[in-house]
N, C-alpha and C. Protein backbone atom coordinates (compact mmCIF):
# COMPACT_ATOMS: atom_id res chain seq x y z
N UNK A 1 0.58 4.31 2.60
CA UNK A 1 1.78 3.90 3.27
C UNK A 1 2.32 5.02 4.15
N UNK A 2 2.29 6.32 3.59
CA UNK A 2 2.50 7.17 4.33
C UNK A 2 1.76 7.40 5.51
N UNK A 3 0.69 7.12 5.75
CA UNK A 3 0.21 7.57 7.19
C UNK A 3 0.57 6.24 7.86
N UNK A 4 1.08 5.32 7.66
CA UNK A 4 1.22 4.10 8.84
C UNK A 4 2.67 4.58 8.99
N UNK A 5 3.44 5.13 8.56
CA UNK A 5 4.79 5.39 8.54
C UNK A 5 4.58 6.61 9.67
N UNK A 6 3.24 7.31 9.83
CA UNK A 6 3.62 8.50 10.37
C UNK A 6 4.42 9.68 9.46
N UNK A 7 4.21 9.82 8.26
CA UNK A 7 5.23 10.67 7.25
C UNK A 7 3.81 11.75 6.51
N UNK A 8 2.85 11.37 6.68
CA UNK A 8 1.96 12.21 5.95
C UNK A 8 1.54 14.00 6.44
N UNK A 9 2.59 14.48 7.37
CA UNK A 9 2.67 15.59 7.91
C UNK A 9 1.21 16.23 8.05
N UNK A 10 0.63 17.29 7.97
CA UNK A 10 -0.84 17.76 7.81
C UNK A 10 -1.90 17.03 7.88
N UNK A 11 -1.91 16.05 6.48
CA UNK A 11 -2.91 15.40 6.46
C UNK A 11 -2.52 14.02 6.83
N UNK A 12 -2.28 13.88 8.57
CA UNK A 12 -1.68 12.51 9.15
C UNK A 12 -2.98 12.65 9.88
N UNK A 13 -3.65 10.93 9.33
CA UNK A 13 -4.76 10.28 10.38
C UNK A 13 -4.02 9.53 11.59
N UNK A 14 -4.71 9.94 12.58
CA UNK A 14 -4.36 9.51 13.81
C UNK A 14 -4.82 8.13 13.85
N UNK A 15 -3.76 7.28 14.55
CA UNK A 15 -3.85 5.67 14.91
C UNK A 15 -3.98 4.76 13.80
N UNK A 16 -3.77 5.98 12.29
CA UNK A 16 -3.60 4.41 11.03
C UNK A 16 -2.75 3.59 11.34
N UNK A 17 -2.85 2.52 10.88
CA UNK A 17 -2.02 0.95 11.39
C UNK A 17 -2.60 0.07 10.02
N UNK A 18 -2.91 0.20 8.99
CA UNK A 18 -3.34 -0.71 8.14
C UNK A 18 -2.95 -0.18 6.72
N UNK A 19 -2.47 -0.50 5.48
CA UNK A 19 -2.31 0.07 4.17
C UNK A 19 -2.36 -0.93 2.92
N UNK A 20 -3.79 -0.86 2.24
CA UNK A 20 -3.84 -1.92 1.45
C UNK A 20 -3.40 -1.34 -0.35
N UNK A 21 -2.48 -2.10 -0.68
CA UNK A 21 -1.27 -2.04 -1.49
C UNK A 21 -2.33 -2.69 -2.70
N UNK A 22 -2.53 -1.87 -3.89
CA UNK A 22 -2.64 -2.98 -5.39
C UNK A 22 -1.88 -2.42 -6.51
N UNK A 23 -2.01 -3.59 -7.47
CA UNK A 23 -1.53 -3.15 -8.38
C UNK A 23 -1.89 -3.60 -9.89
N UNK A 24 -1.98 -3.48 -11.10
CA UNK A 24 -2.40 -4.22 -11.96
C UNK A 24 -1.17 -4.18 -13.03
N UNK A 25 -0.23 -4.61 -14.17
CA UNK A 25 0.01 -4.32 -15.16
C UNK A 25 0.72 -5.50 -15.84
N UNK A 26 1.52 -4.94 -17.22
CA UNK A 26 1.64 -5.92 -17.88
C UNK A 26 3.27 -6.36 -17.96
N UNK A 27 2.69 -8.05 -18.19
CA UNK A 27 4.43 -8.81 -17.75
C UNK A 27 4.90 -9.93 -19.10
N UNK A 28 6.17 -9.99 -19.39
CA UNK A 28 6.09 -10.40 -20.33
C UNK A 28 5.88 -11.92 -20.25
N UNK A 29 5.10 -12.51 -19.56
CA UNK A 29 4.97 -14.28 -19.42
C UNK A 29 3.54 -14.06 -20.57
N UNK A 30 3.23 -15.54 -20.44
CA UNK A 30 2.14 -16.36 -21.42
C UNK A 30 1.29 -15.54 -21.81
N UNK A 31 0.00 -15.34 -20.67
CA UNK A 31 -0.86 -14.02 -20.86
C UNK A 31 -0.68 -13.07 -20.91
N UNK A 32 0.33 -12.04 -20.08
CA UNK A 32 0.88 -11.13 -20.30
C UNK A 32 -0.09 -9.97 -19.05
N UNK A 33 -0.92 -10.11 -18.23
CA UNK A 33 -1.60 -9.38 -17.57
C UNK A 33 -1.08 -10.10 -15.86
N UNK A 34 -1.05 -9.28 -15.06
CA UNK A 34 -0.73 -9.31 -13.65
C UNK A 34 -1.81 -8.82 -12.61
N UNK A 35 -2.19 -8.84 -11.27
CA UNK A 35 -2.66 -7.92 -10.69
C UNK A 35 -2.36 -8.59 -9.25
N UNK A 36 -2.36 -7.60 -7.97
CA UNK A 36 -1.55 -8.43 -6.97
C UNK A 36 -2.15 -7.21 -6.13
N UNK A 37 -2.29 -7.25 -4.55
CA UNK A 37 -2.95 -6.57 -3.52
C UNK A 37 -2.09 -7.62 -2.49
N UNK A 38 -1.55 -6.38 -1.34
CA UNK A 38 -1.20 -6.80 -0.23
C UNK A 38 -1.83 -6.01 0.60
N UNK A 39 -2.12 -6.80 2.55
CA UNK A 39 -2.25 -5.30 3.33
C UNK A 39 -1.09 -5.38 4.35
N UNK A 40 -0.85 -4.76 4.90
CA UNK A 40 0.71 -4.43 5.79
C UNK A 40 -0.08 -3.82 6.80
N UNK A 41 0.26 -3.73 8.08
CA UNK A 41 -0.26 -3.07 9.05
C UNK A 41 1.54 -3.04 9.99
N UNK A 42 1.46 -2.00 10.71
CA UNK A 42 2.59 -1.56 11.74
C UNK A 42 1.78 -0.42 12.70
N UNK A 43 3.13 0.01 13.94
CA UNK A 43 2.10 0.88 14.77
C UNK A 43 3.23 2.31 14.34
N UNK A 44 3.73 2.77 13.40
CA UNK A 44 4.34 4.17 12.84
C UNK A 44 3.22 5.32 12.91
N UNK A 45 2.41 5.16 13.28
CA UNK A 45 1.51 6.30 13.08
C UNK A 45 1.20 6.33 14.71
C-alpha cells in the first residue's frame, strides 16, 4: 500500500499503481474461519 501511496521513501518503486490486499483469520460465526483478498490500484506513486 505504501508504494501506490508514494510513502515508501528509499525503497519507493517507480510507477506502482496496483496493491493486492489478503487476509486470513478467525470470526466468531458458524465455522469460525475467514479469508478475503482485494486489489486497489491508484496513480500515488
Amino acid at each position: 500500500m505504501r508504494q501506490v501511496l508514494g510513502a515508501a521513501g528509499d525503497t519507493q518503486v517507480k510507477g506502482a499503481n496496483l496493491v493486492l490486499a489478503s487476509g486470513f483469520g478467525m470470526m466468531t460465526y458458524t465455522k469460525g474461519l475467514s479469508s478475503c483478498a482485494v486489489i486497489l490500484s491508484g496513480e500515488g506513486a
